[in-house]
N, C-alpha and C. Protein backbone atom coordinates (compact mmCIF):
# COMPACT_ATOMS: atom_id res chain seq x y z
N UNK A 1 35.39 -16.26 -17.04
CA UNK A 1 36.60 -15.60 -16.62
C UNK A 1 36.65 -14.23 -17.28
N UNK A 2 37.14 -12.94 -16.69
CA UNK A 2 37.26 -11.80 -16.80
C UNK A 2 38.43 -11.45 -16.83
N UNK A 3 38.83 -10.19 -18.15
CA UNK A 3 40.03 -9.86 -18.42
C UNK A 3 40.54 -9.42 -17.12
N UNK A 4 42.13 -9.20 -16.91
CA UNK A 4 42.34 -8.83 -16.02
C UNK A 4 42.35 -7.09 -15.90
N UNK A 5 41.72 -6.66 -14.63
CA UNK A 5 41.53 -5.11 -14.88
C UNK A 5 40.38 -4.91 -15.32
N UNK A 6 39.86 -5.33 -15.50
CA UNK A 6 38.31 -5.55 -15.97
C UNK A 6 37.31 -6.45 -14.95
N UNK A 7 36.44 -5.81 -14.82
CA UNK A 7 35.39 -6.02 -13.85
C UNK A 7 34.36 -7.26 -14.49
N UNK A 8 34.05 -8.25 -13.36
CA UNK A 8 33.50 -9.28 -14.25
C UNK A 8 31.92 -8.46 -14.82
N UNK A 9 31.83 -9.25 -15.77
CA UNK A 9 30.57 -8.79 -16.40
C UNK A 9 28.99 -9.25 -15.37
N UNK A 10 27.99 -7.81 -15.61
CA UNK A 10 26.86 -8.30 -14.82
C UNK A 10 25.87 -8.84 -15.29
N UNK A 11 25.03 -9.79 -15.07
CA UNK A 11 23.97 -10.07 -15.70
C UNK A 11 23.32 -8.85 -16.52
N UNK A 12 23.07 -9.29 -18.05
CA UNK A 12 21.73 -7.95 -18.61
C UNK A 12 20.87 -8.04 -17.97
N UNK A 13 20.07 -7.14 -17.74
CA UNK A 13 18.77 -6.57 -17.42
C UNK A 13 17.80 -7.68 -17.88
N UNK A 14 17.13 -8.74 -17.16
CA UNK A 14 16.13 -9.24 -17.53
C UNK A 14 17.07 -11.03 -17.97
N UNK A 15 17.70 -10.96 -17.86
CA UNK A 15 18.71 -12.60 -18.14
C UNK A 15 18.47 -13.34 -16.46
N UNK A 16 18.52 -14.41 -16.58
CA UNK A 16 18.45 -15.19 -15.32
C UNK A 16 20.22 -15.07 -14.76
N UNK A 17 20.05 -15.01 -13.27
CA UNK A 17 21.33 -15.61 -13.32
C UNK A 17 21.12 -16.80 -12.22
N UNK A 18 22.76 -17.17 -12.04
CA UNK A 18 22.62 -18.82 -11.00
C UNK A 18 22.95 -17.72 -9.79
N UNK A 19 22.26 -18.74 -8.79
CA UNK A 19 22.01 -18.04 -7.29
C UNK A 19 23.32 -18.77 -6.77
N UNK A 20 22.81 -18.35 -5.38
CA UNK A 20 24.42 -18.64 -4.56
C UNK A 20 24.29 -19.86 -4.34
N UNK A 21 23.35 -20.56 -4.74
CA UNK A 21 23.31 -22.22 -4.00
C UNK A 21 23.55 -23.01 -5.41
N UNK A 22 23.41 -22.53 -6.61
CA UNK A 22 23.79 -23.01 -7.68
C UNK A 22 22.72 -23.33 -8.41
N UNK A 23 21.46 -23.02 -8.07
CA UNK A 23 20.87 -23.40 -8.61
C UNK A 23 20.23 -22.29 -9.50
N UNK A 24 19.72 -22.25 -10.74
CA UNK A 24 18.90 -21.53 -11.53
C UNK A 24 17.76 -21.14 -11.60
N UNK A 25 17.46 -20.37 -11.96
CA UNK A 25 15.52 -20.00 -11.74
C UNK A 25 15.24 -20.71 -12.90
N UNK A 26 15.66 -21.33 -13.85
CA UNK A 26 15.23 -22.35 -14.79
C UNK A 26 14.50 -23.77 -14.08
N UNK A 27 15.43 -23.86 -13.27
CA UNK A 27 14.59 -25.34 -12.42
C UNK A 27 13.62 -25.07 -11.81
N UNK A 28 13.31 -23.68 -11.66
CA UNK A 28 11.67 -23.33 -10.60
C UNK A 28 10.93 -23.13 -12.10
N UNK A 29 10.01 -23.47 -11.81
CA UNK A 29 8.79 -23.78 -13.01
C UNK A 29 8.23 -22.23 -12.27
N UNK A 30 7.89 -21.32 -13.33
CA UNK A 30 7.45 -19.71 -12.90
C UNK A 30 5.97 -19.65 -14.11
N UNK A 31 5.03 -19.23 -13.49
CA UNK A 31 3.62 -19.17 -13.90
C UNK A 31 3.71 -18.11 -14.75
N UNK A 32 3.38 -18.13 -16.06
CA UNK A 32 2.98 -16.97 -17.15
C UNK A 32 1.84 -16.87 -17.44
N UNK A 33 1.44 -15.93 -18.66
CA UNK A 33 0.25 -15.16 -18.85
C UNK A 33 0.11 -14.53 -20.09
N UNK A 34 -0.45 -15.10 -20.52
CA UNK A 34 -0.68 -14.08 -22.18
C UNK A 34 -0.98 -12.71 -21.82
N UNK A 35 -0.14 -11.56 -22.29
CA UNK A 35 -0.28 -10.00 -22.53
C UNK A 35 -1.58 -9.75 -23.39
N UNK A 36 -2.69 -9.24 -22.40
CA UNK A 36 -4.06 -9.17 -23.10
C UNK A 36 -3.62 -8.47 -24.53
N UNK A 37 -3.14 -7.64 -24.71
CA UNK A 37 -2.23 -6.59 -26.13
C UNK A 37 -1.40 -6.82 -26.76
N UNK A 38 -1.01 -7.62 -26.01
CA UNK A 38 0.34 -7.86 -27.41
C UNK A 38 0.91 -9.30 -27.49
N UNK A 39 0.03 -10.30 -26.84
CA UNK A 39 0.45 -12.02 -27.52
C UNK A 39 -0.71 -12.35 -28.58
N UNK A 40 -0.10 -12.43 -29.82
CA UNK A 40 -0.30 -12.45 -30.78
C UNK A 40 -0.86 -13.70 -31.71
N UNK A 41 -2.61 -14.31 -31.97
CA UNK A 41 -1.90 -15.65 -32.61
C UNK A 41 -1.84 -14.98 -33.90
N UNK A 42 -0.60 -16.17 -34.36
CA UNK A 42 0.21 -15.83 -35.62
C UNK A 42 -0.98 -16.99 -36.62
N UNK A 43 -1.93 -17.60 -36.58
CA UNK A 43 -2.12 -18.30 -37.26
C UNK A 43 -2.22 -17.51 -38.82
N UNK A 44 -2.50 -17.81 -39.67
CA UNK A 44 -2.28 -17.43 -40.71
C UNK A 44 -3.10 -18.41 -42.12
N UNK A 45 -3.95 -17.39 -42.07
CA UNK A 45 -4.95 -18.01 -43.43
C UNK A 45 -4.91 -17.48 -45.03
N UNK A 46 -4.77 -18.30 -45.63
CA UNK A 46 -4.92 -18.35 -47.07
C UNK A 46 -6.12 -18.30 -47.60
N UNK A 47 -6.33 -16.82 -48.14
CA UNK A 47 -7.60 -17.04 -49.03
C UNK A 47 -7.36 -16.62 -50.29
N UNK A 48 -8.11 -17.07 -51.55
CA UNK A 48 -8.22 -16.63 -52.99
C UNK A 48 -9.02 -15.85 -52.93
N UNK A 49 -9.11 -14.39 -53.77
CA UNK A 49 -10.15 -13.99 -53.95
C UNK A 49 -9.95 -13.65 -55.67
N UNK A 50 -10.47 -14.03 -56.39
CA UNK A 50 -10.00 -13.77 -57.71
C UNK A 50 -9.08 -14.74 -58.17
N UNK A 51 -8.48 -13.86 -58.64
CA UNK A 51 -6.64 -14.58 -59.36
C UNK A 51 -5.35 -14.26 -58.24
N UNK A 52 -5.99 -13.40 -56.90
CA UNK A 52 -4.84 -13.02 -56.27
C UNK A 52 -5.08 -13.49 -54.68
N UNK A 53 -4.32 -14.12 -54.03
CA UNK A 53 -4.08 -14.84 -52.86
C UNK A 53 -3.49 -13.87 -51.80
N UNK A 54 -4.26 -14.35 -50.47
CA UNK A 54 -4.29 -13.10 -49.07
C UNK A 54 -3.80 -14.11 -48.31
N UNK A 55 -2.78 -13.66 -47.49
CA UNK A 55 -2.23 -14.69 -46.33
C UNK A 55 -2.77 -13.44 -45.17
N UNK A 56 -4.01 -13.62 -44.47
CA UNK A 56 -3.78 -13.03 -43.43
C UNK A 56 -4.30 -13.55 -41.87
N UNK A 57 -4.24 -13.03 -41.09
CA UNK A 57 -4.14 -13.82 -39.77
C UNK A 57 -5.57 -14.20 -39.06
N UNK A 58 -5.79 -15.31 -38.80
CA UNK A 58 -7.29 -15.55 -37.86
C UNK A 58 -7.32 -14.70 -37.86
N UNK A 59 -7.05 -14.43 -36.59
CA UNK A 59 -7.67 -13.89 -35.31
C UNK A 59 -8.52 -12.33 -35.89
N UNK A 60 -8.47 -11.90 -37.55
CA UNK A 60 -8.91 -11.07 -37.99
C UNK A 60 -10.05 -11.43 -38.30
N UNK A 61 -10.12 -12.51 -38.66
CA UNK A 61 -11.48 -13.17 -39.19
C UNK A 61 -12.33 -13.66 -38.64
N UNK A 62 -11.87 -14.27 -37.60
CA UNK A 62 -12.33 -14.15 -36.12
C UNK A 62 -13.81 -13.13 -35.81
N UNK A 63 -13.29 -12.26 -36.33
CA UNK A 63 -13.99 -11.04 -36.02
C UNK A 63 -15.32 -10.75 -36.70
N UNK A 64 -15.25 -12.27 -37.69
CA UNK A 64 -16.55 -12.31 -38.75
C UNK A 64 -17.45 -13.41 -37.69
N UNK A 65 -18.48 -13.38 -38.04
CA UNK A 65 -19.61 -14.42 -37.60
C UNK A 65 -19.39 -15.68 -38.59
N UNK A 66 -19.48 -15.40 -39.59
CA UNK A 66 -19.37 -16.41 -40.66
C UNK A 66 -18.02 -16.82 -40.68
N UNK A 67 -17.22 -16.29 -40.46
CA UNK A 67 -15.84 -16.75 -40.76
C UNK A 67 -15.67 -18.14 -39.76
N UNK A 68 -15.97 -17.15 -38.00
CA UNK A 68 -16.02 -17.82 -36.80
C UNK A 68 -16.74 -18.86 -37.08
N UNK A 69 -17.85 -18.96 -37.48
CA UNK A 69 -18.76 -20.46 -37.74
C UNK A 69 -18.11 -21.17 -38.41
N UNK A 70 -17.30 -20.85 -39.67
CA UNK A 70 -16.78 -21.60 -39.89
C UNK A 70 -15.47 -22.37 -39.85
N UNK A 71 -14.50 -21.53 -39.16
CA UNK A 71 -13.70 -22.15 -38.35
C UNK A 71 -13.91 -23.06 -37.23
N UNK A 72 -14.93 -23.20 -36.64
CA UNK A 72 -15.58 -24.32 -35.92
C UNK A 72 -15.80 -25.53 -36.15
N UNK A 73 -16.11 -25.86 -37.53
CA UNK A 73 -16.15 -26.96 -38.61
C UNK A 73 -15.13 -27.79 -37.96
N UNK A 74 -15.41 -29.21 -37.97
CA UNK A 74 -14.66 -30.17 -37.52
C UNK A 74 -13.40 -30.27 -38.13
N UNK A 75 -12.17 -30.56 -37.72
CA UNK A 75 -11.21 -30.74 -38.66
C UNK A 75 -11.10 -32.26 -39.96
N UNK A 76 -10.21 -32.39 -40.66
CA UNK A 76 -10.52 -32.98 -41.42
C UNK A 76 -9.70 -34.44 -40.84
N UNK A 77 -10.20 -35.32 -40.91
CA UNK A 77 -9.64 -36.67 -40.38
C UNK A 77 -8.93 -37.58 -41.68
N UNK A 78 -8.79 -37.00 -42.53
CA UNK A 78 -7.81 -38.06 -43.71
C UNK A 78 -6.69 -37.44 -43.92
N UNK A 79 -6.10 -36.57 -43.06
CA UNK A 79 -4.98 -36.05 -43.36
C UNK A 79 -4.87 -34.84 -44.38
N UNK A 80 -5.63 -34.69 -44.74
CA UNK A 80 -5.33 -33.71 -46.15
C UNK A 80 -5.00 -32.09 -45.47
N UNK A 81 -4.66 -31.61 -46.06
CA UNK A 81 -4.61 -29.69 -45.89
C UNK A 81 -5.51 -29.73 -45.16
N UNK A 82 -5.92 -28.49 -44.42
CA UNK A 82 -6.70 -27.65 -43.87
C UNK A 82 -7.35 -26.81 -45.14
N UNK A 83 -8.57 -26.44 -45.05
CA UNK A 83 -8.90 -25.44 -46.48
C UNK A 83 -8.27 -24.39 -45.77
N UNK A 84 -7.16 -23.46 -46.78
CA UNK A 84 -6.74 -21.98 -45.97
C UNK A 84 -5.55 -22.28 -45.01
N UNK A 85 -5.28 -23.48 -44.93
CA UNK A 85 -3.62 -23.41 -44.49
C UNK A 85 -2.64 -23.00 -45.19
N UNK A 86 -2.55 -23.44 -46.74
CA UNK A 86 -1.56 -23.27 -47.59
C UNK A 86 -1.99 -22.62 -48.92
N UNK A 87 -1.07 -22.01 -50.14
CA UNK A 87 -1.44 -21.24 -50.65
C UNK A 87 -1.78 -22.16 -51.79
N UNK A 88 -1.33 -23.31 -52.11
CA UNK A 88 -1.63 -25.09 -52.54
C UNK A 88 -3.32 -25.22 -52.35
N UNK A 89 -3.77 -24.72 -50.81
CA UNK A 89 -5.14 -25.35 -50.98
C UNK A 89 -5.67 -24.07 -49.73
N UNK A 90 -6.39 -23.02 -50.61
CA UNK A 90 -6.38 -21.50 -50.28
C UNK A 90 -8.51 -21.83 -50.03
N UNK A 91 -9.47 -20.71 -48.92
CA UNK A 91 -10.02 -21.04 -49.09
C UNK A 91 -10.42 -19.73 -50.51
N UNK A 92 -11.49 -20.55 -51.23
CA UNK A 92 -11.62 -20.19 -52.73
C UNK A 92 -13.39 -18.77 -51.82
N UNK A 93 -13.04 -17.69 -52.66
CA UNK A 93 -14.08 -16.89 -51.96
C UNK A 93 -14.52 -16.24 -53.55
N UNK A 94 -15.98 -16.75 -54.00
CA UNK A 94 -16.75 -16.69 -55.05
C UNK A 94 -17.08 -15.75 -54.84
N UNK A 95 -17.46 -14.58 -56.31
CA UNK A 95 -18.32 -13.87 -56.28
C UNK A 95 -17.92 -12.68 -55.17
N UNK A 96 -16.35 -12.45 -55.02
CA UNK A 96 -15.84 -11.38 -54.36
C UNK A 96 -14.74 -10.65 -55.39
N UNK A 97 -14.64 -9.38 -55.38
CA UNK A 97 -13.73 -8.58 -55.57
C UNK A 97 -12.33 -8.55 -55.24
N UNK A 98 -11.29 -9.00 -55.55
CA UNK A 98 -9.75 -8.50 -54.87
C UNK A 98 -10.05 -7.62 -54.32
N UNK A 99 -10.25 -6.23 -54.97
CA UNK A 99 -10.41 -4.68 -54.24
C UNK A 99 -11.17 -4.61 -53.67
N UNK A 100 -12.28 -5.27 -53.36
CA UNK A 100 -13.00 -5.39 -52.35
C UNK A 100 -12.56 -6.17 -51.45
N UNK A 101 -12.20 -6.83 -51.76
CA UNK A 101 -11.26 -7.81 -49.99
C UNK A 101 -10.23 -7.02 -49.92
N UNK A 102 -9.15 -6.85 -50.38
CA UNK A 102 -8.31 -5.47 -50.28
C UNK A 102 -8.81 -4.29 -49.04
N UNK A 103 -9.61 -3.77 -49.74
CA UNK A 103 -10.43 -2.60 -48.46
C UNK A 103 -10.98 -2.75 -47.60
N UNK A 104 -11.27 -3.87 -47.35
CA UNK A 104 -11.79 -5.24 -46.22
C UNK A 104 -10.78 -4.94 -45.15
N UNK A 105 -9.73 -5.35 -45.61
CA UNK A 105 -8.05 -6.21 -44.61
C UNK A 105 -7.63 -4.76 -44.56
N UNK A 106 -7.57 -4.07 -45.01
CA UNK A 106 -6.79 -2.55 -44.91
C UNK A 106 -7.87 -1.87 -43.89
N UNK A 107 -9.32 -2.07 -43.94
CA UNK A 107 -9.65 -1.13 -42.94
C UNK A 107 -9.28 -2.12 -41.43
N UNK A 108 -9.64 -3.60 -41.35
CA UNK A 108 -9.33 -4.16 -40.39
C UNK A 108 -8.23 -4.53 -39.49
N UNK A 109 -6.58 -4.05 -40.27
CA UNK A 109 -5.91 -4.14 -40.28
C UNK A 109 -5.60 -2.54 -39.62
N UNK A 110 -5.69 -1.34 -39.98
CA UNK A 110 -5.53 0.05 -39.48
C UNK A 110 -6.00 -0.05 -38.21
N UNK A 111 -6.47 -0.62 -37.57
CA UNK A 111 -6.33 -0.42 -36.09
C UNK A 111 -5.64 -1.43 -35.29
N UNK A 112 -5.28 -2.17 -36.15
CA UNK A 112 -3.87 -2.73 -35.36
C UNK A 112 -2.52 -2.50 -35.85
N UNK A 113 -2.49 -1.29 -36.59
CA UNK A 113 -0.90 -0.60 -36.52
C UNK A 113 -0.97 0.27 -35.72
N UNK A 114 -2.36 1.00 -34.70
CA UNK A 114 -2.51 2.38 -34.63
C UNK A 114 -3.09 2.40 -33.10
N UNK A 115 -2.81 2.86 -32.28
CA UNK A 115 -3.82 2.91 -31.09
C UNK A 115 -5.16 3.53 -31.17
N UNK A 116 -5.19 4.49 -32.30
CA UNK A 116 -6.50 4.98 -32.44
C UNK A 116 -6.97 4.25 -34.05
N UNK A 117 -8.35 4.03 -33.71
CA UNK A 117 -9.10 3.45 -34.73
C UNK A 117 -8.92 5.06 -35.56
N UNK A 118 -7.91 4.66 -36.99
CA UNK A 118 -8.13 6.24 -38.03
C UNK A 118 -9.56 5.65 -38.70
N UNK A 119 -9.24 6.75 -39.27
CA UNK A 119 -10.80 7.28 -40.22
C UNK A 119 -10.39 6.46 -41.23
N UNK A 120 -10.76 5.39 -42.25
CA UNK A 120 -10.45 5.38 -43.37
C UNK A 120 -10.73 6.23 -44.13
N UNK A 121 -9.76 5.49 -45.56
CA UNK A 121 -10.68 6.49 -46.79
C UNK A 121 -11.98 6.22 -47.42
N UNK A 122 -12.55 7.66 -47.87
CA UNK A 122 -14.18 7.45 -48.63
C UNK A 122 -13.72 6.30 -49.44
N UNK A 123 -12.82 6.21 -49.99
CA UNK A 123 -12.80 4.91 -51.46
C UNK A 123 -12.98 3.56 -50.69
N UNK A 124 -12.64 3.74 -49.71
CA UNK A 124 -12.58 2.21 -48.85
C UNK A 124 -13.70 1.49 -47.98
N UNK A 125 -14.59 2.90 -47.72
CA UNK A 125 -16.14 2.50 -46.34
C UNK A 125 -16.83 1.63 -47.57
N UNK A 126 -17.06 1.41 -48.67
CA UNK A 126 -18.35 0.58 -49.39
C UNK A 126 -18.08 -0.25 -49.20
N UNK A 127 -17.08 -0.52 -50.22
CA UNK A 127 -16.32 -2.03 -50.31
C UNK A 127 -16.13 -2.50 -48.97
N UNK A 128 -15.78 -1.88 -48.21
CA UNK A 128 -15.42 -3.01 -46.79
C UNK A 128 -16.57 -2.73 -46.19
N UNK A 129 -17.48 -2.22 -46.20
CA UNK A 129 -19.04 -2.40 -45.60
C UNK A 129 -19.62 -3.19 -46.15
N UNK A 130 -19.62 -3.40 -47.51
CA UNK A 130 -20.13 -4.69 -47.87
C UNK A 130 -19.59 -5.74 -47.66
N UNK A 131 -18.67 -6.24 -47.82
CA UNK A 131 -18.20 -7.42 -47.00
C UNK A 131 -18.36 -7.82 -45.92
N UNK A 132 -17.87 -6.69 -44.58
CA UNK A 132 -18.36 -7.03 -43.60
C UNK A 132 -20.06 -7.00 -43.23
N UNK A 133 -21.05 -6.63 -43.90
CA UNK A 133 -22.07 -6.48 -44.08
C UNK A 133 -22.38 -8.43 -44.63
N UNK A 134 -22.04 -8.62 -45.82
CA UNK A 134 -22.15 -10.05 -45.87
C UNK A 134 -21.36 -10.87 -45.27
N UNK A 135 -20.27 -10.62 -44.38
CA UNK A 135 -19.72 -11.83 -43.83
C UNK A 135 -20.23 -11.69 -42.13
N UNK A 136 -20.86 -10.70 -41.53
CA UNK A 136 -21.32 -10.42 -40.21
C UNK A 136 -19.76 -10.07 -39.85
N UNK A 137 -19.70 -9.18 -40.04
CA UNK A 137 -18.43 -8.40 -39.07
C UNK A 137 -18.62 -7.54 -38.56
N UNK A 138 -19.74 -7.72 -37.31
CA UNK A 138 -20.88 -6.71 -36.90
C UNK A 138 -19.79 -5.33 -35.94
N UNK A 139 -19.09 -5.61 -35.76
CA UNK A 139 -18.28 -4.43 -34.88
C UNK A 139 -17.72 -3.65 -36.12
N UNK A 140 -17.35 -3.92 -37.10
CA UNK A 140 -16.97 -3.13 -38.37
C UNK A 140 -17.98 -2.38 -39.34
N UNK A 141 -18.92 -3.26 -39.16
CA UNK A 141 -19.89 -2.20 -39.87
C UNK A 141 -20.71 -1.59 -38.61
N UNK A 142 -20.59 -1.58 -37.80
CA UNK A 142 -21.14 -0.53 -36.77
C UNK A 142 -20.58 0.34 -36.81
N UNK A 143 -19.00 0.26 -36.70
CA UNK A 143 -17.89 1.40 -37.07
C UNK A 143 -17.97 2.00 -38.33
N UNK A 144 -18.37 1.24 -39.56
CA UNK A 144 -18.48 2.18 -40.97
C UNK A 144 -19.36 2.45 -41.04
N UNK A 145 -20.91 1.99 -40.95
CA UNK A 145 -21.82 3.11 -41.10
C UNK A 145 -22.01 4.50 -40.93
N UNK A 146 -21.82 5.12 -39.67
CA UNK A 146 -21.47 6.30 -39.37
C UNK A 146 -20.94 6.69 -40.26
N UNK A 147 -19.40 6.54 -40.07
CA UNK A 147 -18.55 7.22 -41.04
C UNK A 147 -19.08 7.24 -42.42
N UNK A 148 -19.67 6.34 -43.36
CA UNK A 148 -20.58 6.48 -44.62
C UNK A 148 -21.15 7.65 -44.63
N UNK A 149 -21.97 8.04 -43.38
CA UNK A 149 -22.84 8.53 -43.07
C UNK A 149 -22.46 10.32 -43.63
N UNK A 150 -21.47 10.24 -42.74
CA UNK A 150 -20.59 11.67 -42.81
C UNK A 150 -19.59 12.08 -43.99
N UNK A 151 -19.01 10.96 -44.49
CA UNK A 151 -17.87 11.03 -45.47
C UNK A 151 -18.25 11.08 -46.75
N UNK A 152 -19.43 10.45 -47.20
CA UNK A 152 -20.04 9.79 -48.49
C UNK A 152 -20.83 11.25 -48.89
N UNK A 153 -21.16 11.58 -50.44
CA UNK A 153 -21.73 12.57 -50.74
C UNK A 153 -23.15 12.15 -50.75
N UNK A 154 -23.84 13.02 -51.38
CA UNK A 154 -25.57 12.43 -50.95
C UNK A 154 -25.75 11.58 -52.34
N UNK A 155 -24.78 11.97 -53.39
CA UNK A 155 -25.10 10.80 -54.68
C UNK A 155 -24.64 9.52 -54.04
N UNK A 156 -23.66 9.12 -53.34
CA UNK A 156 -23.19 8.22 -52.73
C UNK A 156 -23.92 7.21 -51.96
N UNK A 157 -24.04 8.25 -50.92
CA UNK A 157 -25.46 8.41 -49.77
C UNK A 157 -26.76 7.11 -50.31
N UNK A 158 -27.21 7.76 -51.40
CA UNK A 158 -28.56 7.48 -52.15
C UNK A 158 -28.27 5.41 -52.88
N UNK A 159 -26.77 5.68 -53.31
CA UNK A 159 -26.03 4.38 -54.04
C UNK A 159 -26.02 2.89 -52.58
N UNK A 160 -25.36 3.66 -51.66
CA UNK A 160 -25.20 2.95 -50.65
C UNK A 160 -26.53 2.34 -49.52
N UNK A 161 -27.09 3.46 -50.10
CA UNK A 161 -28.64 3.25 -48.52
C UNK A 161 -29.63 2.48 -49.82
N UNK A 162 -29.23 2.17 -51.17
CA UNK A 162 -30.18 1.51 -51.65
C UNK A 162 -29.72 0.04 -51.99
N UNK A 163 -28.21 0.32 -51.79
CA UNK A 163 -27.65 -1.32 -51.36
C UNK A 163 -27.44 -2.15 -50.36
N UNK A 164 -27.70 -1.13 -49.15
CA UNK A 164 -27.78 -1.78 -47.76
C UNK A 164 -28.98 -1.64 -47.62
N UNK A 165 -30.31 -1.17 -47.95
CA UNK A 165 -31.32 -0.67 -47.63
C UNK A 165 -31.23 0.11 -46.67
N UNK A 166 -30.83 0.76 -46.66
CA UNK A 166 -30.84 2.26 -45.35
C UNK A 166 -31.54 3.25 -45.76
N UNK A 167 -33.25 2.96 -45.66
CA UNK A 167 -34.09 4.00 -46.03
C UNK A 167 -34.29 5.28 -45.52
N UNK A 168 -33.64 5.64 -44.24
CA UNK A 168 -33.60 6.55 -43.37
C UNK A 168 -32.68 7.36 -44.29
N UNK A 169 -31.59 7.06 -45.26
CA UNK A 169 -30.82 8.11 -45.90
C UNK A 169 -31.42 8.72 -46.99
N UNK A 170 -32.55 8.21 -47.92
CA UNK A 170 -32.75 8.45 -49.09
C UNK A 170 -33.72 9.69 -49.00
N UNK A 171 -34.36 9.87 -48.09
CA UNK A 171 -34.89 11.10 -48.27
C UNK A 171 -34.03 12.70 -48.40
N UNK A 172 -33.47 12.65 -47.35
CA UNK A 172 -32.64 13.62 -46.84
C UNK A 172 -31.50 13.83 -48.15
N UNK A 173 -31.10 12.42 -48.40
CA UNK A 173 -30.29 12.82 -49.41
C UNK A 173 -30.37 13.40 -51.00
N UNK A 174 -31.79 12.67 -51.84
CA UNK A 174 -32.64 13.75 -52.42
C UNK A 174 -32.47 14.41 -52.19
N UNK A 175 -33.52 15.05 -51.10
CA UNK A 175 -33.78 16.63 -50.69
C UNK A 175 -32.17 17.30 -51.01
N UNK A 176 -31.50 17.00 -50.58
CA UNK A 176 -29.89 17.69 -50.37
C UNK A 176 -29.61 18.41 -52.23
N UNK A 177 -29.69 16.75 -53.00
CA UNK A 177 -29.96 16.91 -54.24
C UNK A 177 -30.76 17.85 -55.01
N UNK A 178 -32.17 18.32 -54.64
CA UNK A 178 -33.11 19.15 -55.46
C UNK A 178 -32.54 20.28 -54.59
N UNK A 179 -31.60 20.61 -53.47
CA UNK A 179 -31.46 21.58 -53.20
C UNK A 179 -29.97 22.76 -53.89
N UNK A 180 -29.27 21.72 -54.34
CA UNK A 180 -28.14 22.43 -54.82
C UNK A 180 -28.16 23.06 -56.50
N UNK A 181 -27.48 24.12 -55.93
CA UNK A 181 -27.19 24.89 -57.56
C UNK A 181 -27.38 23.94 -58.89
N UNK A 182 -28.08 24.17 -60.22
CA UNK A 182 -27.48 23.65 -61.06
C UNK A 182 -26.75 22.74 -61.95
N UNK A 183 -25.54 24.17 -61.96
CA UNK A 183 -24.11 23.65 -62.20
C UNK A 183 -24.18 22.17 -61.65
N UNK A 184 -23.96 22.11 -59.72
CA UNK A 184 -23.76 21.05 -59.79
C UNK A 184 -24.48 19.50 -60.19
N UNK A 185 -25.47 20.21 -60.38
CA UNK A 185 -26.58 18.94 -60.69
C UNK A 185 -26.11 18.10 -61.98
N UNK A 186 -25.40 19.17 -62.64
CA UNK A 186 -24.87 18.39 -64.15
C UNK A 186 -23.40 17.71 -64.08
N UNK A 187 -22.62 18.04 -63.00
CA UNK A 187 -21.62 17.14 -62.52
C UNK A 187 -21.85 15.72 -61.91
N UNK A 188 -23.06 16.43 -61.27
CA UNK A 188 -23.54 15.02 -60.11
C UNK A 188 -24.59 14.40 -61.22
N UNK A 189 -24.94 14.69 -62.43
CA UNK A 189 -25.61 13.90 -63.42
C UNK A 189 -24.41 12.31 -63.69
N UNK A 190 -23.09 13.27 -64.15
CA UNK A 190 -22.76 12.47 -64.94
C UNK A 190 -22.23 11.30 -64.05
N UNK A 191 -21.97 11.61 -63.12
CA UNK A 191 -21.68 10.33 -62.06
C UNK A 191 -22.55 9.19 -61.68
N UNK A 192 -23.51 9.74 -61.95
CA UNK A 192 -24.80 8.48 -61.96
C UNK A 192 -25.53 8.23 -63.00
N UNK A 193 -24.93 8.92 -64.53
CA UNK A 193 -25.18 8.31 -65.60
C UNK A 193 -26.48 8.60 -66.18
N UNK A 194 -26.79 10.01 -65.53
CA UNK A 194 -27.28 10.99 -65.94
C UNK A 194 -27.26 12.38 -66.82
């Protein structure tokens, strides 16, 4: 019922209303579709890395080979947790860095706040190249190599292509080295403990 003098109210934009026969578009069963972009799974995984605990979502991890293999693993039939459901029973990741999983989830994570894949930062391509490098997160380190490539200095360069083995960098990057002034040679000493 509508005040008087006042016009009855119209359906909002996008609300069902009842038709003239009384019936609702609720009783017609209407076919949907997951939004390739924006239906979201929310699942949500628990990992340790260190002393400090990551709640973040599959479908990121997903994106690993190893991760994917192992989310495939049969589920567990005695009832217990899931490993990585809860922060109670987290999966435990040995022999990793916080700040290295940190720069992991932050570069993988920047292109889903952003329509454009940004550039990360230099502090961030190692650390999350190595990870995704050992966990097969082959679309991520396809994407950071390059950028290493361009962003990283040639002391860098030389650190990184002898931890990934990327022998194609070590020449060039030398050379770059016996080519500069000096001065800088005794800056770029002390950084490599020279």
């Amino acid at each position: 019922m509508h005040a008087p003098g006042n016009p009855p109210a119209s359906p909002s934009p996008g609300v069902a209303s009842t038709s003239s026969d009384g019936r609702t578009p609720a009783n017609k069963p209407v076919a949907t579709k997951r939004h390739s972009k924006f239906y979201f799974d929310n699942t949500l995984i628990v990992i340790q890395v260190e002393d400090t605990l990551f709640n973040v979502h599959k479908y990121q991890l997903l994106k690993s080979e190893t991760f994917s293999d192992m989310f495939k693993m049969p589920k567990r039939a005695d009832g217990e947790l899931e490993e990585g459901s809860s922060p109670e029973r987290p999966i435990v990741m040995e022999g990793v860095a916080a700040a290295d999983f940190e720069a992991l989830m932050t570069v993988l994570y920047a292109s889903y706040f952003s329509s454009h894949q940004p550039t990360p930062k230099a502090s961030l391509i190692i650390p999350a190249f190595r990870l995704a490098n050992m966990w097969n997160f082959s679309d991520l380190r396809s994407y950071l190599l390059p950028l290493a490539e361009t962003v990283l200095s040639d002391i860098d360069k030389i650190v990184f292509a002898r931890e990934f083995d990327i022998q194609s960098w070590l020449a060039p990057s030398h050379r770059n080295l016996c080519e500069t002034p000096r001065a800088d040679h005794n800056r770029r000493g002390k950084k490599t403990g020279g």
